[in-house]
Protein backbone atom coordinates (compact mmCIF):
# COMPACT_ATOMS: atom_id res chain seq x y z
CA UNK A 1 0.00 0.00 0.00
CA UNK A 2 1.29 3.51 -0.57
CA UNK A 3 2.12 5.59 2.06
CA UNK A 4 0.52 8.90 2.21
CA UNK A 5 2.00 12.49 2.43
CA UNK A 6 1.92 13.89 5.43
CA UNK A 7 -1.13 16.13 4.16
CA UNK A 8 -3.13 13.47 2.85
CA UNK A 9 -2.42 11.57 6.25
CA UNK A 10 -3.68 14.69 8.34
CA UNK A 11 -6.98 14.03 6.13
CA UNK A 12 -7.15 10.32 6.45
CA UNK A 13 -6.60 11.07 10.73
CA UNK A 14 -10.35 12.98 10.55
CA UNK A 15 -12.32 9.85 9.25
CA UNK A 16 -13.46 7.72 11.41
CA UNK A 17 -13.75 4.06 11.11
CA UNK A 18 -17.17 2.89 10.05
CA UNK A 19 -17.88 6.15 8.11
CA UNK A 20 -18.18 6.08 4.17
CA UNK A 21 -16.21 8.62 2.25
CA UNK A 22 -16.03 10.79 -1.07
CA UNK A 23 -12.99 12.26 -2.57
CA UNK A 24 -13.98 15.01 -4.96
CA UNK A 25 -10.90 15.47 -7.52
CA UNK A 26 -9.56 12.47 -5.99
CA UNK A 27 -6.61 12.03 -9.00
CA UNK A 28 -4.98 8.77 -8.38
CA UNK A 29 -7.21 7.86 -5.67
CA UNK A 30 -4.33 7.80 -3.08
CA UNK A 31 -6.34 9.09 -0.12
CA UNK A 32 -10.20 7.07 -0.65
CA UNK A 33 -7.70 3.35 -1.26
CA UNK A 34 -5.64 4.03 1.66
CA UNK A 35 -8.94 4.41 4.04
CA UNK A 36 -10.85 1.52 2.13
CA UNK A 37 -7.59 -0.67 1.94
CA UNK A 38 -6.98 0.01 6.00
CA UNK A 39 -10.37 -0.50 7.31
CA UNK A 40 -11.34 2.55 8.08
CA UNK A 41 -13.57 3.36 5.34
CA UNK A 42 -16.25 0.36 4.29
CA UNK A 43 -17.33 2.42 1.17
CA UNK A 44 -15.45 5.08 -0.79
CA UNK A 45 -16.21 6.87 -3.90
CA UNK A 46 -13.85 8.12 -5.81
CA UNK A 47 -14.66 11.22 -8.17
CA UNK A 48 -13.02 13.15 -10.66
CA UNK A 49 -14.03 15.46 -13.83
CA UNK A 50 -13.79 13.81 -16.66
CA UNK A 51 -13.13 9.76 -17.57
CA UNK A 52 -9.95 10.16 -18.73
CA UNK A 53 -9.00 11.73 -14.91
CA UNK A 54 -10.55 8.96 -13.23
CA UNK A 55 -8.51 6.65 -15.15
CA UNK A 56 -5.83 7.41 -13.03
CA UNK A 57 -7.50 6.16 -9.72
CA UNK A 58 -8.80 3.21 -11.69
CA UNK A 59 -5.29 1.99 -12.35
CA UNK A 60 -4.48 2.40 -8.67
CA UNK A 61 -7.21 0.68 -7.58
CA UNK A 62 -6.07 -2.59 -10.02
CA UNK A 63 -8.33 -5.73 -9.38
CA UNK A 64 -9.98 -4.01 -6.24
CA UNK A 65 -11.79 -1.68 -8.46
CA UNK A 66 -14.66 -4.48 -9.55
CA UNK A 67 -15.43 -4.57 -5.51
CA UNK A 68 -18.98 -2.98 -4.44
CA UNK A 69 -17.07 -1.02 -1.81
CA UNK A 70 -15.37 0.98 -4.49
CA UNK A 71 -16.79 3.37 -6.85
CA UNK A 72 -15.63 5.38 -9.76
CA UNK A 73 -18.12 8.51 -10.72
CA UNK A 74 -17.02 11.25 -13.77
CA UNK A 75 -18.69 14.67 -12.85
CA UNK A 76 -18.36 17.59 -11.65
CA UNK A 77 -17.72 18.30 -8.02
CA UNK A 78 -20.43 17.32 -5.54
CA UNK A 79 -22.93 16.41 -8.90
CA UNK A 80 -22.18 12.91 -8.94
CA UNK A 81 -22.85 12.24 -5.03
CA UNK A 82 -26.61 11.75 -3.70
CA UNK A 83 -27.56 13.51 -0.87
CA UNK A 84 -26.62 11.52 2.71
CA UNK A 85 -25.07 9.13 0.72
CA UNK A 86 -21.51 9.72 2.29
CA UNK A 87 -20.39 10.56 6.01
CA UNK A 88 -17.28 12.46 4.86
CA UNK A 89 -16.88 14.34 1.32
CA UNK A 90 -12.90 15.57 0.75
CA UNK A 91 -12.51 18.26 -1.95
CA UNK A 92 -8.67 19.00 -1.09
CA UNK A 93 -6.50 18.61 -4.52
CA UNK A 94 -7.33 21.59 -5.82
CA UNK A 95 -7.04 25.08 -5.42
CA UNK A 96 -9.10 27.37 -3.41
CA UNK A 97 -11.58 29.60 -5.56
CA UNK A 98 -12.39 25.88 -7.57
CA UNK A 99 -13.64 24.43 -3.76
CA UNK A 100 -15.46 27.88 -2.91
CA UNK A 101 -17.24 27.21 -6.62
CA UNK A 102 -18.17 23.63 -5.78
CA UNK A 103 -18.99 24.14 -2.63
CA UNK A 104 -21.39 27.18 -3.73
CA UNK A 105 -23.17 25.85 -6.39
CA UNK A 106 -24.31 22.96 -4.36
């Protein structure tokens, strides 16, 4: 398993086990595998822009990624959760006026 930087570990210490997750702009998935992979998280979703972005956390993910605990959504920002569907939503690889926008239009 890949270890995470130090911020993405400051992240990961907020969750607590049992709750279900959502990375928004989650890249190569580093942060949603290493709570899913360590018990923490039963159910993460992974989410980034565009298919081509998710790829990336795809690949990481390998053979886990046909698991029902694990899921892959294209969209943008907080379009592609449900409402209540997650305990914890992470929007933290990206810049600060693109959160204040996703977090505003929701």
């Amino acid at each position: 398993m890949k270890k995470l930087t130090d911020r993405l570990q400051l992240i990961a210490d907020e969750i607590e086990k049992g709750e279900t997750m959502a990375d928004i702009g989650t890249d190569h998935g580093f942060l949603p595998l290493y709570l899913w992979k360590t018990g923490i998280s039963p159910h993460v979703i992974m989410c980034d822009i565009s298919e081509p972005s998710l790829a990336k956390a795809k690949g990481a993910a390998g053979a886990y990624q046909f698991g029902r605990e694990l899921a892959f959504r294209a969209g943008d920002g907080l379009d592609v959760l449900e409402s209540g569907e997650v305990d914890d939503v992470v929007i933290a690889g990206m810049g600060g006026f693109l959160i204040i926008s996703i977090l505003s239009s929701d």
